[in-house]
C-alpha atoms as a PDB file:
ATOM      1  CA  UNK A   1      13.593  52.245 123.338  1.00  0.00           C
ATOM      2  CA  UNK A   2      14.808  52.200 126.950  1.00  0.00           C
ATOM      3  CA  UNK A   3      11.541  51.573 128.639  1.00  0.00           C
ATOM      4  CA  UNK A   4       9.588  49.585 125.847  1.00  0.00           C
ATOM      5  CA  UNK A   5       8.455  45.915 126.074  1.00  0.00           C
ATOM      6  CA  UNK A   6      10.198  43.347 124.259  1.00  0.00           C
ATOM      7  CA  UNK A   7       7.083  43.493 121.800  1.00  0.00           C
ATOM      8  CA  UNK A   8       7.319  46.999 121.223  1.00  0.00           C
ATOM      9  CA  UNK A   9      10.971  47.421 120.656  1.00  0.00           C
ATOM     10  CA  UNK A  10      10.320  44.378 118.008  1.00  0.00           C
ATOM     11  CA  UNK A  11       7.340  46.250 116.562  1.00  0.00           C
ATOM     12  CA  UNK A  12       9.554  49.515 116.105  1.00  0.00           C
ATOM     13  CA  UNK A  13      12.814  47.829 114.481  1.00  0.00           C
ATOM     14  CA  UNK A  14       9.868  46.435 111.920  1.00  0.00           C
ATOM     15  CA  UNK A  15       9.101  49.754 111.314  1.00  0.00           C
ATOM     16  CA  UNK A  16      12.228  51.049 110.772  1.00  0.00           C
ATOM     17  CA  UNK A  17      12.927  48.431 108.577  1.00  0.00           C
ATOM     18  CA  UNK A  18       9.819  49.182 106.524  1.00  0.00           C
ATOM     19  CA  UNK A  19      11.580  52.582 106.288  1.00  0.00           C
ATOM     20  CA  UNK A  20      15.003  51.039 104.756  1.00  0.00           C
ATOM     21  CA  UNK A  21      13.562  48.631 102.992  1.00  0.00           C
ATOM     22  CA  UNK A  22      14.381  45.667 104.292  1.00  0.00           C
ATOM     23  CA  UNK A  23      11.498  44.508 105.414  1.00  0.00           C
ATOM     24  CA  UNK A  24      11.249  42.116 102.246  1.00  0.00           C
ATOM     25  CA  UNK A  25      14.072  40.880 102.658  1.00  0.00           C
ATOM     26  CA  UNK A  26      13.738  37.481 103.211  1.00  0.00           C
ATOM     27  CA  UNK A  27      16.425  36.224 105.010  1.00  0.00           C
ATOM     28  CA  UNK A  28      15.925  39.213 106.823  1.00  0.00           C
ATOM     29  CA  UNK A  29      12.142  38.185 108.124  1.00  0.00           C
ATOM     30  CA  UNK A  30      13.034  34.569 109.286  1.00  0.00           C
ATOM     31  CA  UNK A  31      15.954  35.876 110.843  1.00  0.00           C
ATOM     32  CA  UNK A  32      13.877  38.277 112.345  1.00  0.00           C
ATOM     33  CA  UNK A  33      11.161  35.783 112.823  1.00  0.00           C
ATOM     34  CA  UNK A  34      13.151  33.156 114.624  1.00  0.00           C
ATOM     35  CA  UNK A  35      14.747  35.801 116.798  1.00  0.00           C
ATOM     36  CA  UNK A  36      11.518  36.507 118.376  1.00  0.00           C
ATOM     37  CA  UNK A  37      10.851  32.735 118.509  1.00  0.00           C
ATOM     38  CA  UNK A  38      14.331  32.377 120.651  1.00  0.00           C
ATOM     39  CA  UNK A  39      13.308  35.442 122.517  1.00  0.00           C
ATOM     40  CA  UNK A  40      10.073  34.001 123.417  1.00  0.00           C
ATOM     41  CA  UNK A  41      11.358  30.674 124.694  1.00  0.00           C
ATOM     42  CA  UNK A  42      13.860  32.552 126.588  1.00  0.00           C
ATOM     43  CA  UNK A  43      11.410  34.077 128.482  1.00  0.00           C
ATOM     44  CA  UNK A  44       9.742  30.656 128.998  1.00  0.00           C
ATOM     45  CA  UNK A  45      12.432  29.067 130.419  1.00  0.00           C
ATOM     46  CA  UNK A  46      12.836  32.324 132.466  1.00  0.00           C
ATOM     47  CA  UNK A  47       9.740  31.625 134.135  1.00  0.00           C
ATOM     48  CA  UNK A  48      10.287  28.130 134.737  1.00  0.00           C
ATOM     49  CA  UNK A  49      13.353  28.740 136.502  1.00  0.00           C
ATOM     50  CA  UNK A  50      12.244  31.649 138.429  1.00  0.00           C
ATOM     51  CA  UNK A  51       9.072  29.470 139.692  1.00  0.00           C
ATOM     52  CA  UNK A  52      11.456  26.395 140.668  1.00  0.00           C
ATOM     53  CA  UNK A  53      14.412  27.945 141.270  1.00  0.00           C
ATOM     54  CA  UNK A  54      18.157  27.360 139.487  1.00  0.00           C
ATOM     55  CA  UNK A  55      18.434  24.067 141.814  1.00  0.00           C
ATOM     56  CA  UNK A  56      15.727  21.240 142.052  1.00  0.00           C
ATOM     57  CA  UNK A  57      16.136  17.755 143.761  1.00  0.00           C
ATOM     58  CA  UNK A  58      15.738  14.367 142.137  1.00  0.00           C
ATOM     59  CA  UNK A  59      15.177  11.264 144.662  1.00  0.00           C
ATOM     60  CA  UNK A  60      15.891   7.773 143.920  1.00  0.00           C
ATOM     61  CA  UNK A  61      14.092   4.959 144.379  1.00  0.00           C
ATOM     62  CA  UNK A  62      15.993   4.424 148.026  1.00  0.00           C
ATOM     63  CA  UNK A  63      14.628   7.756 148.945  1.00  0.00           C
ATOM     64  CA  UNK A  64      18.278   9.329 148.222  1.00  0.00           C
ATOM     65  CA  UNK A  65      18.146  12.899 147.395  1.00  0.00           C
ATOM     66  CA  UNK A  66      20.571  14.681 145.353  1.00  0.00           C
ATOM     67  CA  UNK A  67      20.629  18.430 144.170  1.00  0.00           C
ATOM     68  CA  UNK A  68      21.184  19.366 140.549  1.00  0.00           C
ATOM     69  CA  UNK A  69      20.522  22.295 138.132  1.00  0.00           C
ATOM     70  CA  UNK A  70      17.540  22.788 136.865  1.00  0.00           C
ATOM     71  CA  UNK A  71      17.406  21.512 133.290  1.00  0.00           C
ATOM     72  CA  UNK A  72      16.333  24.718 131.981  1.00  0.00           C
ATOM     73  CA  UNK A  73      19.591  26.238 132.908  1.00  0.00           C
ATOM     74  CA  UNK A  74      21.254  24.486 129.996  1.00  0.00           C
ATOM     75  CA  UNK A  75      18.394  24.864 127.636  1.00  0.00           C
ATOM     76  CA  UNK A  76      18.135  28.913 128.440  1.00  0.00           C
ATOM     77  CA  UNK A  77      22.100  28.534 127.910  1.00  0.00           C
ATOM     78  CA  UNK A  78      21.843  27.139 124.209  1.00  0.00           C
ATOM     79  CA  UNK A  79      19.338  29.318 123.104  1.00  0.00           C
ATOM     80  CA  UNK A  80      20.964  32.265 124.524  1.00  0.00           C
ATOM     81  CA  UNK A  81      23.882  31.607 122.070  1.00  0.00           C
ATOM     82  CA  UNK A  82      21.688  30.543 119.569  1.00  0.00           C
ATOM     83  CA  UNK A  83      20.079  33.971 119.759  1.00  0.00           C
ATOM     84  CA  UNK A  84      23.023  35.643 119.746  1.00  0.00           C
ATOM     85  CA  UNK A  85      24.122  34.159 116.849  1.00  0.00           C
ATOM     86  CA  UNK A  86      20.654  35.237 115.206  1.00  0.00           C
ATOM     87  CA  UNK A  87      21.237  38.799 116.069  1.00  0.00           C
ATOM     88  CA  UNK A  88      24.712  38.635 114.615  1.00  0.00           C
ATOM     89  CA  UNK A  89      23.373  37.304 111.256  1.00  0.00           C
ATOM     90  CA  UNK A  90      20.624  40.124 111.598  1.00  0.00           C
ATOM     91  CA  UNK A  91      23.184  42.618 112.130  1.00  0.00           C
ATOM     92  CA  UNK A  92      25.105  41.186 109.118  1.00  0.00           C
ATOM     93  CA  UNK A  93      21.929  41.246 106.964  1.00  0.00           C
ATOM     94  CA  UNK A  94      20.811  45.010 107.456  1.00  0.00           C
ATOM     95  CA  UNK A  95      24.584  46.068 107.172  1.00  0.00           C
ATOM     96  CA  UNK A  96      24.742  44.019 104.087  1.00  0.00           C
ATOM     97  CA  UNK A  97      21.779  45.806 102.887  1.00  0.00           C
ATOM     98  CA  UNK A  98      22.899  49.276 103.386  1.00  0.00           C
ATOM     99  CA  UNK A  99      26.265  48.578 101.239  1.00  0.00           C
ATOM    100  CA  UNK A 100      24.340  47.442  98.611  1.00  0.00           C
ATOM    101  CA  UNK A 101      21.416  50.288  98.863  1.00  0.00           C
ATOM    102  CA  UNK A 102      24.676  53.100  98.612  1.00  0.00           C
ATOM    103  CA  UNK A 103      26.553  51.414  96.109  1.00  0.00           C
ATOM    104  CA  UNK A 104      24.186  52.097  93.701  1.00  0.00           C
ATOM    105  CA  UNK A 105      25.211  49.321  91.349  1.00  0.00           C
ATOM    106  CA  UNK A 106      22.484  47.725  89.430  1.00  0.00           C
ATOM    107  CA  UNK A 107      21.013  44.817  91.680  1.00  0.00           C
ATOM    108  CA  UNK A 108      21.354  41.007  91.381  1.00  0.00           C
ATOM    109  CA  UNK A 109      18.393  39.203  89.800  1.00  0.00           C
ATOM    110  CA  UNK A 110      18.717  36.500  92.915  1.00  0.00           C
ATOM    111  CA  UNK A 111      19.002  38.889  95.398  1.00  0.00           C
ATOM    112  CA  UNK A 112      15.866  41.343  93.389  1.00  0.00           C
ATOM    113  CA  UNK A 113      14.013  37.822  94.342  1.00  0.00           C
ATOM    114  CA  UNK A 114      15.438  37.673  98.226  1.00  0.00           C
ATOM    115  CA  UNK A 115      14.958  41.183  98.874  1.00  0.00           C
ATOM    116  CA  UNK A 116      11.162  40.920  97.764  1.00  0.00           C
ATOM    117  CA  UNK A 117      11.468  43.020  95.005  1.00  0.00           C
ATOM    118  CA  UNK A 118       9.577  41.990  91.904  1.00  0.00           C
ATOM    119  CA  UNK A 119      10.345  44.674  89.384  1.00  0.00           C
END
C-alpha cells in the first residue's frame, strides 16, 4: 500500500473486508464511510491552507492590520482528532469482529442484524 492513493488504499481495505466479512457490518460501513468523509475534508482544508498559507491578515476598519492563523488550522485540527478517533473505533470494530468470527459461539440475533446477516 506504500505508493497507493488515498482512494486506492480505501478501495483495497473494502476488499479485504469483503474477504473477512465485515463488509456488512454496519457500524463497520458508516465508520468506514465517515472516515473517508473526514479524510476528504482534510484534504480540503489542506488545500486551502496550502493556497493561503498557515497565516492570513485581517484589517480593521482604521486600516489596522493584524496577523492571525488561518481558520482552517483549527478546523483541520478537530477533524484530525475526530478522524483519529474514527480509525480507533474502526480498529475496535474489525478486532471485535475477528473475536467473535474464532469464538465460534452461536451469534447474537442483534448483532446477525448489524453484521448484515439475514439467515
Amino acid at each position: 500500500m506504500k505508493n497507493m492513493t488515498l482512494n486506492q488504499q480505501a478501495a483495497e481495505i473494502l476488499r479485504i473486508a469483503e474477504e473477512s466479512g465485515v463488509q456488512s457490518n454496519f457500524f463497520f460501513v458508516t465508520t468506514f464511510k465517515r472516515y473517508m468523509m473526514q479524510l476528504n475534508i482534510l484534504s480540503e482544508l489542506q488545500k486551502c491552507m496550502e493556497a493561503d498559507g498557515v497565516l492570513v491578515t485581517k484589517e480593521y476598519v482604521k486600516g489596522r492590520q493584524n496577523v492571525y492563523s488561518h481558520p482552517a488550522v483549527s478546523d483541520y485540527n478537530r477533524t484530525t482528532d475526530s478522524a483519529n478517533k474514527t480509525i480507533t473505533t474502526l480498529m475496535k470494530i474489525l478486532s471485535g469482529f475477528d473475536q467473535k468470527e474464532d469464538n465460534g459461539e452461536e451469534e447474537d440475533p442483534l448483532l446477525k442484524i448489524i453484521n448484515g446477516s439475514d439467515e
